[in-house]
N, C-alpha and C. Protein backbone atom coordinates (compact mmCIF):
# COMPACT_ATOMS: atom_id res chain seq x y z
N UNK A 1 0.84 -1.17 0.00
CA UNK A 1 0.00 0.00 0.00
C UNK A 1 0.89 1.24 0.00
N UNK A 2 0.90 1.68 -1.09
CA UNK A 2 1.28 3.20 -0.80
C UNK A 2 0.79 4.44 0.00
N UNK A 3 1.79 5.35 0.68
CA UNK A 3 1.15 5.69 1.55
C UNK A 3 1.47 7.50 0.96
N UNK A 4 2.89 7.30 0.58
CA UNK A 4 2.63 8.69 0.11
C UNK A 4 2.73 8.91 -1.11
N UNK A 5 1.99 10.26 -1.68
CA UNK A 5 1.93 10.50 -2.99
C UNK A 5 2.71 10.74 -3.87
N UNK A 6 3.01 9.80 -5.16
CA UNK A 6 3.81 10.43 -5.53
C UNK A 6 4.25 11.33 -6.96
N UNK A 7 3.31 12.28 -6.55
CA UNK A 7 3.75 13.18 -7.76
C UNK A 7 4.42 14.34 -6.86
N UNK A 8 5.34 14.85 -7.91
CA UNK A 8 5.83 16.22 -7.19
C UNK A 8 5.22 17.65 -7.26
N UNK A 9 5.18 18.51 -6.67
CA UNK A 9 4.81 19.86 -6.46
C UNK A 9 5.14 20.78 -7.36
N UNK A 10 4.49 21.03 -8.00
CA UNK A 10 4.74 21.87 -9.71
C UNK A 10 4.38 23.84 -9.17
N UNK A 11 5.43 25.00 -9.46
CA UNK A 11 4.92 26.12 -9.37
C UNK A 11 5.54 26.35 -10.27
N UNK A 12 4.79 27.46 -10.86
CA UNK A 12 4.92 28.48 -12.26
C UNK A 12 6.00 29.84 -12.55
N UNK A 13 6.21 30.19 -11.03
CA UNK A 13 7.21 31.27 -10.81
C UNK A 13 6.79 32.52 -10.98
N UNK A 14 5.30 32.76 -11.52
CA UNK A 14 4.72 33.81 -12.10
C UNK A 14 4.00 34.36 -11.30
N UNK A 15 3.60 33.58 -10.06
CA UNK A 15 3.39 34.20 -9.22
C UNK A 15 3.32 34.01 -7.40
N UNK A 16 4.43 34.75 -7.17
CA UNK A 16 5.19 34.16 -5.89
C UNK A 16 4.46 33.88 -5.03
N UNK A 17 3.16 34.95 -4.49
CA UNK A 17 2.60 34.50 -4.08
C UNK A 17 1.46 33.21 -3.69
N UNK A 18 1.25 32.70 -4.56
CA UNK A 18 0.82 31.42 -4.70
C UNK A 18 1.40 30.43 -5.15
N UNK A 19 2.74 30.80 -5.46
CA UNK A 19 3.71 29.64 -4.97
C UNK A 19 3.69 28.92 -3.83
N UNK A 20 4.35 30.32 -2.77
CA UNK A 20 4.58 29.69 -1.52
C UNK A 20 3.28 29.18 -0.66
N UNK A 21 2.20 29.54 -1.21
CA UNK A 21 0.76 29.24 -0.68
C UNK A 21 0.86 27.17 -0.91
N UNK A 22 1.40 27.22 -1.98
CA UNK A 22 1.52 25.81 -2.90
C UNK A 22 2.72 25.36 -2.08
N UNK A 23 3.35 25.59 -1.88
CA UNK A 23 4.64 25.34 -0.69
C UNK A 23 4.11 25.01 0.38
N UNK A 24 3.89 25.69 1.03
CA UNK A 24 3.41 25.58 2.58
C UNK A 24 2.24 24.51 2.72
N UNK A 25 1.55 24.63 1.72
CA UNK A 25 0.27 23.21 1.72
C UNK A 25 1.03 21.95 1.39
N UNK A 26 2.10 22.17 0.62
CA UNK A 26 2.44 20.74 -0.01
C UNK A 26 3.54 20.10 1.32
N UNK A 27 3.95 21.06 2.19
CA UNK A 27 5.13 20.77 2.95
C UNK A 27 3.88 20.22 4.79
N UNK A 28 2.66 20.92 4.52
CA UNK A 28 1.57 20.44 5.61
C UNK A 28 0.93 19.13 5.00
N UNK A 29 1.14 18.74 4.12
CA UNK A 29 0.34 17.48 3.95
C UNK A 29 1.66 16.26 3.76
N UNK A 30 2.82 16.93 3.63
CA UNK A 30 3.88 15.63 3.71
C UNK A 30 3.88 15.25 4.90
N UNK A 31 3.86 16.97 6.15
CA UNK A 31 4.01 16.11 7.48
C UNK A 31 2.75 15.47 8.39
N UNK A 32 1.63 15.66 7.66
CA UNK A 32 0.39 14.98 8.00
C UNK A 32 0.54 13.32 7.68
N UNK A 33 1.26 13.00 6.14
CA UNK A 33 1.74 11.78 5.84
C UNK A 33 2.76 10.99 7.07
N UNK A 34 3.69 11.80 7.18
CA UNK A 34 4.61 11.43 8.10
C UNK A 34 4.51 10.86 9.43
N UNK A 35 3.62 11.94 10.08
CA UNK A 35 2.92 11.60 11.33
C UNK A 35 1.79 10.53 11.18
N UNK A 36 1.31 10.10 9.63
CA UNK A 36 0.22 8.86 10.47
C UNK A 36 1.54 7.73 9.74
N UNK A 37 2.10 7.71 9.20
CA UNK A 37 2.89 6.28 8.76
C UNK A 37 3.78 6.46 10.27
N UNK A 38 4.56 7.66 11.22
CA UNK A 38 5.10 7.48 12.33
C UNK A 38 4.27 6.58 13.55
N UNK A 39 3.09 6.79 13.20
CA UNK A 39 1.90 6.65 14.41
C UNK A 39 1.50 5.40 13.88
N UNK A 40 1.81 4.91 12.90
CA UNK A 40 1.18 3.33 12.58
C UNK A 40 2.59 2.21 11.91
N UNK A 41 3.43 2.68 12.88
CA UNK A 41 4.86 1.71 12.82
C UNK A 41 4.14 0.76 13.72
N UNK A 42 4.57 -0.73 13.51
CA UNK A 42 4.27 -1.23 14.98
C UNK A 42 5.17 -2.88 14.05
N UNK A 43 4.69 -3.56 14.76
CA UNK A 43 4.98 -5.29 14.19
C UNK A 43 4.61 -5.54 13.19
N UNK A 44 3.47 -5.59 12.93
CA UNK A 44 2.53 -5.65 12.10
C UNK A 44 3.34 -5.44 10.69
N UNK A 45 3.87 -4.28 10.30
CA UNK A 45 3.90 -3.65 9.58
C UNK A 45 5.38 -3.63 9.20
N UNK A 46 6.17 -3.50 9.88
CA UNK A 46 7.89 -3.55 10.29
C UNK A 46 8.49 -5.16 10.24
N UNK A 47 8.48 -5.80 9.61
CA UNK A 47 9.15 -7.26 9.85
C UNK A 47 10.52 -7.52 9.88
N UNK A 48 10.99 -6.36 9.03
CA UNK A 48 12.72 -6.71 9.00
C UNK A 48 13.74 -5.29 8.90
N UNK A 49 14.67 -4.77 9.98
CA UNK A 49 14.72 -3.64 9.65
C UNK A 49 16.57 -4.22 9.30
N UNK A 50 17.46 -4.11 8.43
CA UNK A 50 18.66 -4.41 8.26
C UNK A 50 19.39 -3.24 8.52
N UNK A 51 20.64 -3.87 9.82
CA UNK A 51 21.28 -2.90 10.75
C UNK A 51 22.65 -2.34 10.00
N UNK A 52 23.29 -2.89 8.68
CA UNK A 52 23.95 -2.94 7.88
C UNK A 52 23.36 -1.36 7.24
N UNK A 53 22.28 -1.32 6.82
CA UNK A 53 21.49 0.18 6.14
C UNK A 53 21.33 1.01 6.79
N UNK A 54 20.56 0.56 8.21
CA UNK A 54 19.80 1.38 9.23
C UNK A 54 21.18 2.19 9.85
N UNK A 55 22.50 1.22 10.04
CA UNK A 55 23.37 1.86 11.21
C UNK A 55 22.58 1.52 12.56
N UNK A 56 21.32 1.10 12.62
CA UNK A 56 20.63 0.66 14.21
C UNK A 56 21.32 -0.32 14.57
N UNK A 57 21.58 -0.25 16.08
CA UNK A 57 22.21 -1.08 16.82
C UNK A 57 21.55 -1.28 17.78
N UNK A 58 21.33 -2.44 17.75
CA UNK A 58 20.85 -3.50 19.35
C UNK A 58 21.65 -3.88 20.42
N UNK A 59 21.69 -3.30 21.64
CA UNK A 59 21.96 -3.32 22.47
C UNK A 59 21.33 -4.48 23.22
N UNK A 60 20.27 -5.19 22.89
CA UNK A 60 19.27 -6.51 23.87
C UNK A 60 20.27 -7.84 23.82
């Protein structure tokens, strides 16, 4: 399941102001993405994380 979208954020330059309007929405809905894929890590979902990529180290 994909979770985030993926097309990228297109502005015209023509007019700044609704650029950054297009900015600021596109940069509030990545971290709306962020926060529910952060909030729905669990087992379930996570089966194998490789410590070789991650750099995570287990200490258990």
């Amino acid at each position: 399941m994909a979770v985030f979208r993926t097309a990228t954020l297109k502005v015209d330059n023509i007019n700044p102001s609704a650029d950054i309007n297009k900015i600021v929405n596109y940069v509030n809905i990545l971290q709306e993405q962020l926060e529910w894929v952060l909030s729905n890590l669990d087992s379930d979902n996570v089966t194998e994380i490789d410590a070789k990529v991650t750099k995570i180290v287990n200490n258990g």
